[in-house]
Each structure stands twice: as C-alpha cells, then as structure tokens.
Protein backbone atom coordinates (compact mmCIF):
# COMPACT_ATOMS: atom_id res chain seq x y z
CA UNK A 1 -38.17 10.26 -27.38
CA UNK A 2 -38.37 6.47 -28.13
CA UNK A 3 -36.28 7.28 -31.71
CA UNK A 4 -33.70 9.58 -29.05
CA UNK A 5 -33.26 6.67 -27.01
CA UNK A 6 -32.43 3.97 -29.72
CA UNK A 7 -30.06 6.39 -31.16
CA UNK A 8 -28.05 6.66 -27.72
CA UNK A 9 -28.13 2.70 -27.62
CA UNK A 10 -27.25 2.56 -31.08
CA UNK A 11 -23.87 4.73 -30.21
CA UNK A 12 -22.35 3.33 -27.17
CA UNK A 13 -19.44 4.70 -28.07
CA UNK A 14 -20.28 8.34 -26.72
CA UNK A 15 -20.00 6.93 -23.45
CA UNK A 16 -16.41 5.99 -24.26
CA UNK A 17 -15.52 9.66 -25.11
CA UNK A 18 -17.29 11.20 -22.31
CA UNK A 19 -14.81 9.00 -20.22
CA UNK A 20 -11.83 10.21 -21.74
CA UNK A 21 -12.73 13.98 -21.77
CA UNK A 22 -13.15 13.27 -18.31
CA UNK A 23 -9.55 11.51 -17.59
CA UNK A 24 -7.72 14.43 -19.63
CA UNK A 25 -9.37 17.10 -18.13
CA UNK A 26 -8.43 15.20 -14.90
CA UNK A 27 -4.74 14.82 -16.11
CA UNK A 28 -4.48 18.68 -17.33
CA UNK A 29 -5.05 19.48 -13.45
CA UNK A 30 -2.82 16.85 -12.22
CA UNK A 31 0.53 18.17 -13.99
CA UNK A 32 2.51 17.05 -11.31
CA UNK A 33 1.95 13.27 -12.08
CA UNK A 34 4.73 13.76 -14.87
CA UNK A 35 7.15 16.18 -13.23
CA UNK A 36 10.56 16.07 -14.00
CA UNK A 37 11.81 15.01 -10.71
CA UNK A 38 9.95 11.40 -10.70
CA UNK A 39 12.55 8.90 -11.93
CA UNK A 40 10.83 5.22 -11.50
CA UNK A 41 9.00 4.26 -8.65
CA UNK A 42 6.02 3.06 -8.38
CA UNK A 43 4.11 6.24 -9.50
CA UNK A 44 7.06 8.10 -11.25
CA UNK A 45 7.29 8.74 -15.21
CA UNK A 46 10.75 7.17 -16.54
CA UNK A 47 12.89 10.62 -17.06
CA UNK A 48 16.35 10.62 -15.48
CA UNK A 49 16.70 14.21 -13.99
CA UNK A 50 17.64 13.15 -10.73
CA UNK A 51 19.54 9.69 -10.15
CA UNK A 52 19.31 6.44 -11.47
CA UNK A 53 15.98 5.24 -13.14
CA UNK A 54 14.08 2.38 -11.95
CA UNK A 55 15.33 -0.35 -14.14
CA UNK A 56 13.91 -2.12 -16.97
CA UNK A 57 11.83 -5.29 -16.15
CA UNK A 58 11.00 -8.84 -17.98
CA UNK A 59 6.68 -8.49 -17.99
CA UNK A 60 5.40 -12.25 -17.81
CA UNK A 61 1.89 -13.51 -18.44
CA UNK A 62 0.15 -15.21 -15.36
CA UNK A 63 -2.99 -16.99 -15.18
CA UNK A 64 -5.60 -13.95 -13.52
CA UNK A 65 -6.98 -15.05 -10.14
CA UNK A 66 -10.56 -13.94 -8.82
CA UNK A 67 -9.89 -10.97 -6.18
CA UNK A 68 -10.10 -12.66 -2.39
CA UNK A 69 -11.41 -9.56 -0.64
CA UNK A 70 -15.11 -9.09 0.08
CA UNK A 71 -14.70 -5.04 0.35
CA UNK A 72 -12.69 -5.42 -2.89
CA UNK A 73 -15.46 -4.10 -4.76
CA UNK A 74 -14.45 -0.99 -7.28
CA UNK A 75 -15.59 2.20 -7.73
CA UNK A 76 -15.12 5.39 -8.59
CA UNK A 77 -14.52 7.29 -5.75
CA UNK A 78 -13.46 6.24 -2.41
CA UNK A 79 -12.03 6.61 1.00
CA UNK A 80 -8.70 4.68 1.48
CA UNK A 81 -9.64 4.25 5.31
CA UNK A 82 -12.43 1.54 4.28
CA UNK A 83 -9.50 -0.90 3.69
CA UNK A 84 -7.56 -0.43 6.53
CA UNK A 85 -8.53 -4.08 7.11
CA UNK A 86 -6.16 -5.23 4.13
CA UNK A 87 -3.65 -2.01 4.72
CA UNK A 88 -2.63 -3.87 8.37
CA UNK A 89 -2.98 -7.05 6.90
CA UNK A 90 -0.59 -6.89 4.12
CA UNK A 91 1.85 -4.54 5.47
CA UNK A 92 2.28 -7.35 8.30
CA UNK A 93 3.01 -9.46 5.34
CA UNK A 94 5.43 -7.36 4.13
CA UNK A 95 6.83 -6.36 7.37
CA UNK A 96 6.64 -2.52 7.00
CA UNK A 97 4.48 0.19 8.38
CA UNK A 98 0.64 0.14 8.02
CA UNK A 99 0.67 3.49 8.86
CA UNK A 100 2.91 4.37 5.98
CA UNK A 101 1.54 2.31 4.16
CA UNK A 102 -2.16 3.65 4.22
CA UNK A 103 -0.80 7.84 3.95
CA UNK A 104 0.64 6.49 0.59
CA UNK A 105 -2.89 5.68 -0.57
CA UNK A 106 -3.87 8.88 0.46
CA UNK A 107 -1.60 10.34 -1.27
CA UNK A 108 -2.67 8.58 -4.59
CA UNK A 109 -6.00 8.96 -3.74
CA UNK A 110 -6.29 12.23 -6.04
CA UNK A 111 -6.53 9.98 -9.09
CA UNK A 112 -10.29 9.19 -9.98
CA UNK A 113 -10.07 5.25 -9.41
CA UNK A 114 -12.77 3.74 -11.53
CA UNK A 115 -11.78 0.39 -13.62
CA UNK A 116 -13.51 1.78 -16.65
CA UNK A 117 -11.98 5.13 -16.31
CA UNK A 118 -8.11 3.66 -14.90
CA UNK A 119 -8.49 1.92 -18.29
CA UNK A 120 -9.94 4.51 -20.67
CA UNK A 121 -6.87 6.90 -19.74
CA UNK A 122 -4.47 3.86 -20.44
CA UNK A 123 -5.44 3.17 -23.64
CA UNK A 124 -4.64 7.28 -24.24
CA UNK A 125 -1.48 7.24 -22.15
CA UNK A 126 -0.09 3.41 -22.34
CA UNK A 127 2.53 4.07 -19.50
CA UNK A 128 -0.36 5.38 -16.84
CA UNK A 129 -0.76 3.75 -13.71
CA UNK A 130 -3.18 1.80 -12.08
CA UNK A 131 -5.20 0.20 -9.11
CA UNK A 132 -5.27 2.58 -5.60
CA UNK A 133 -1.49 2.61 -5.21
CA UNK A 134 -1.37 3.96 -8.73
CA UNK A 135 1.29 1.29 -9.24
CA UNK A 136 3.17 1.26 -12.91
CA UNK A 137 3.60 -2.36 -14.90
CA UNK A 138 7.78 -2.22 -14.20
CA UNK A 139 7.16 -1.73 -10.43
CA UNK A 140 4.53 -4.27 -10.27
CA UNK A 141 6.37 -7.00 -12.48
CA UNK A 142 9.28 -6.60 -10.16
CA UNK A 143 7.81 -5.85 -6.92
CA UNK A 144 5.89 -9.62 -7.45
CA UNK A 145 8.70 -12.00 -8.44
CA UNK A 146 8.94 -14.82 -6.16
CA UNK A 147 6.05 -14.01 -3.91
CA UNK A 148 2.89 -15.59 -3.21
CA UNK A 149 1.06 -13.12 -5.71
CA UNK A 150 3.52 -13.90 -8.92
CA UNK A 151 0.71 -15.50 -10.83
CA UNK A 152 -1.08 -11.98 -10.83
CA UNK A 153 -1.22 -9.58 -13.46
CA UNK A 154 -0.78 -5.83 -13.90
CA UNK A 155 -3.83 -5.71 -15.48
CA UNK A 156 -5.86 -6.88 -12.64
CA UNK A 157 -4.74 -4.19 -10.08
CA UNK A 158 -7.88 -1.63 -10.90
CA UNK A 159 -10.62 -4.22 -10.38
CA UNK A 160 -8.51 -5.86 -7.20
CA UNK A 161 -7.70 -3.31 -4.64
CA UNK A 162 -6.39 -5.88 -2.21
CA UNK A 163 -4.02 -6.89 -4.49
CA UNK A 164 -2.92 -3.32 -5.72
CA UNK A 165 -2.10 -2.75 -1.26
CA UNK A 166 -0.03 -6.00 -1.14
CA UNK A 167 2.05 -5.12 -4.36
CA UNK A 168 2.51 -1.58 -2.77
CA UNK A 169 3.27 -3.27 0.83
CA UNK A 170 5.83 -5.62 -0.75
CA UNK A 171 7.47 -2.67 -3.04
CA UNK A 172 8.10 -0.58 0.37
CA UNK A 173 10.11 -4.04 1.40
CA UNK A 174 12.29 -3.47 -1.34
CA UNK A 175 12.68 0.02 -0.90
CA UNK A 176 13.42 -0.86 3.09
CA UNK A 177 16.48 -3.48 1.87
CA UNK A 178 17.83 -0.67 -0.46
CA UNK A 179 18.19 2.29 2.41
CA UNK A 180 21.42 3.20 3.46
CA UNK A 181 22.48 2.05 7.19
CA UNK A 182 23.06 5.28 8.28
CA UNK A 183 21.21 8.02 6.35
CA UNK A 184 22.60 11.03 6.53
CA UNK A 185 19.80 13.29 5.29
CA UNK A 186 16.99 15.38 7.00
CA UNK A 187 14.65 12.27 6.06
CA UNK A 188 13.48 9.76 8.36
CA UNK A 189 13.08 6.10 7.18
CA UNK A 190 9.45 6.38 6.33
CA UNK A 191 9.80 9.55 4.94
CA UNK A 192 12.64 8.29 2.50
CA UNK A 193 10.53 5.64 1.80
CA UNK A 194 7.48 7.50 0.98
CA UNK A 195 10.23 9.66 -1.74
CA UNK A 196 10.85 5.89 -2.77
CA UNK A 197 7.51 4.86 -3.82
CA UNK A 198 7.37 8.04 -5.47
CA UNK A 199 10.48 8.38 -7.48
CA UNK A 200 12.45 5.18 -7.13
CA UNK A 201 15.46 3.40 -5.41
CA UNK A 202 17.74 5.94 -6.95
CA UNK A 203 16.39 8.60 -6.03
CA UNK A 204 15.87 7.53 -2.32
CA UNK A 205 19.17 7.15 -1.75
CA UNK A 206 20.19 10.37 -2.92
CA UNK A 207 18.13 11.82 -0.36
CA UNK A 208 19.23 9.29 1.95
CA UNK A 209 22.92 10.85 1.11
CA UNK A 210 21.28 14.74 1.65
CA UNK A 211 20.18 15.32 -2.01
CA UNK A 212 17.41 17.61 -1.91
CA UNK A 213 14.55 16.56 -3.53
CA UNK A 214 12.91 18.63 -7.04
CA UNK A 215 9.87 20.38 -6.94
CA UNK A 216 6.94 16.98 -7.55
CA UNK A 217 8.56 14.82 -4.75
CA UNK A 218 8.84 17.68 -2.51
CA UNK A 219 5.10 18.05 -2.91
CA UNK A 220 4.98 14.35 -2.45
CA UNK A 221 6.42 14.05 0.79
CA UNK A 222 4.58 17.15 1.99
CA UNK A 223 1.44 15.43 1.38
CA UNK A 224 2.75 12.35 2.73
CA UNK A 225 3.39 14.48 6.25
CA UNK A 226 -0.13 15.74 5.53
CA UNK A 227 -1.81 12.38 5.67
CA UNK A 228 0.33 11.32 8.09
CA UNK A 229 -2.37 11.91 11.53
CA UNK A 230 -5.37 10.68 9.43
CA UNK A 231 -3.59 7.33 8.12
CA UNK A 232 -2.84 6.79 11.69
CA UNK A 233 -5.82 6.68 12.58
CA UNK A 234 -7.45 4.75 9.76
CA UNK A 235 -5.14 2.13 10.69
CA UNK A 236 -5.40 2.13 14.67
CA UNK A 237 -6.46 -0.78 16.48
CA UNK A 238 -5.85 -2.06 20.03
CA UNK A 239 -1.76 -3.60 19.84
CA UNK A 240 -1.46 -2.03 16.49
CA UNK A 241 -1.24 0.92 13.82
C-alpha cells in the first residue's frame, strides 16, 4: 500500500487527466454550447450564421486584484441564489434588472464551475468561457473599458464570482443602449436581452426587428422563461427584486 501511495504522489499528473475526461464528457452532452446560431455574446462561439458577430477586441494586461466578496469562495457546484447579495448589488450598478440578471446565471449554471476544472477545459478548448456568467475574453475586455473594474483580468473571473456578476451586469448595459426604440418583435426587453447575452448585439436586434431566432438561442430563451419565477425569487427583498 505504502509503495501504491508514493506512486500516486509521484504522478500528479493523473489527476490532471481525470479532470479533462471529466470536462469533455461534460462538453459531449452540452452540444448546444457551440450551436450554429450563437454569433458573439457573452457565451456564444464566433460563427456568423445569423447577423453580425460580436466584434474583435484589443485584450490588455491589468494588475489582478484580490476578490472583495466574502461568499466569493469557488467551488464546484453551486446554487446561483447564494449570491443574490452581489446579483442586486451590481445590477443596481449597472442599472438593469436583478431579476434578469440572476435567471442568466441560471441559465449558465449547467456548466460545472470549478477553477481547476473552468481551466483544465481551457487549456483543451482556448476560446471556452469562464467564471458563473460563462463570460468569453472579447465580451469581458469590452464589457470593462472605462469602468471601475478595468484593472481586472479575464483570467480572474473563475476564482472571483463577484466580479464575473458585475462584468455580466455591465454587458446587459450595453446590450440595453444597443435595443431598438421600438422593437417590433414578439420579444420583450429582457427577453431580447437575455438572446443578447447569448448571441450578441447583432443578433438582438434582429430579433428586435422580428428575426426568429435558430434552434440554441431558442433553447436559450426558453430556459431563460424557465428560470424566470425562481430568479425572482432568489432576488426578492422588501422595495426590491
């Protein structure tokens, strides 16, 4: 047994394919994550099949900063309700709905968010997402220009759950600026906005206009409308949700 045991420590490695064996098995039942309709966004791949593409983006390098939440702590699985605390905090930042807000981490909750695992399937898939909003580098680089949180990297989003919610609160501002005044769609705004965190500007203004949306952000927004009663009440509080 003793000889077994130095052998395992001896081959820390194994650990390092048992974690990716576990993220592809997890992506082969995910299939959706790549469809063809998700153009951008902040959890979209980067094929055009739809409308414009989220644009390209200039990365910078930042200085990392130590996470300022004390229920920031990481692990793998978890309940998105437990930070309804920074959900209404930085969507009153932001200025857009907590509710929303907290039914799109619900919706990216499928995703197994562990730092060591978030990073293992990155290193096999180098345009993969991470942190809770399952955020991708373009969105994040963009989404943080000029705000208080432009020192941060993309990096830093799986160990730092607050700050993946305030990028993802502060990308729903943009998405707000770029709706149409007068949709004329089936979609209300959150629901075009919950397409827009999905698949991109683009995109959410084609279905602003009355495109109908493909097959992956049609699921999307009917999990969105899924989450919708239980994020409402993860965020309710007396004067707000």
């Amino acid at each position: 047994m003793a000889e077994r045991g130095g052998q395992a420590r001896r081959r820390p490695w194994l650990w390092g394919v048992v974690l990716l064996v576990v993220l592809v098995a997890w992506a082969c039942g995910r299939s959706g994550d790549t469809g063809n309709d998700r153009t951008g966004g902040a959890t979209g791949s980067t094929r055009k099949p739809e409308a414009s593409a989220h644009p390209s983006r200039t990365p910078t390098t930042p200085t990392p900063k130590p996470s300022p939440s004390g229920t920031n702590t990481p692990s793998g699985k978890y309940d998105p309700a437990a930070y309804a605390p920074q959900v209404r905090a930085r969507a009153a930042e932001a200025g857009v709905s907590p509710r929303l807000l907290m039914a799109i981490l619900y919706n990216e909750s499928y995703k197994p968010h562990d730092p060591a695992l978030e990073r293992a399937w990155q290193r096999y898939k180098p345009g993969a997402a991470f942190g809770i909003a399952n955020m991708h580098r373009a969105a994040f680089d963009e989404t943080k220009r000029g705000r208080a949180f432009a020192g941060r990297r993309w990096e830093e989003l799986p160990d730092d759950r607050d700050l993946a919610v305030r990028a993802a609160a502060w990308y729903l501002h943009d998405l707000a600026r770029q709706l149409p005044a007068h949709p004329s769609g089936p979609y209300d705004k959150d629901e075009l906005l919950g397409l827009g965190y999905n698949t991109g500007a683009g995109n959410m203004q084609a279905f602003a206009r009355g495109a109908t949306p493909g097959s992956q952000a049609a699921d999307y927004l009917s999990r969105l409308r899924s989450n919708w009663g239980k994020a409402g009440r993860a965020v309710a509080r007396t004067g707000g949700g």
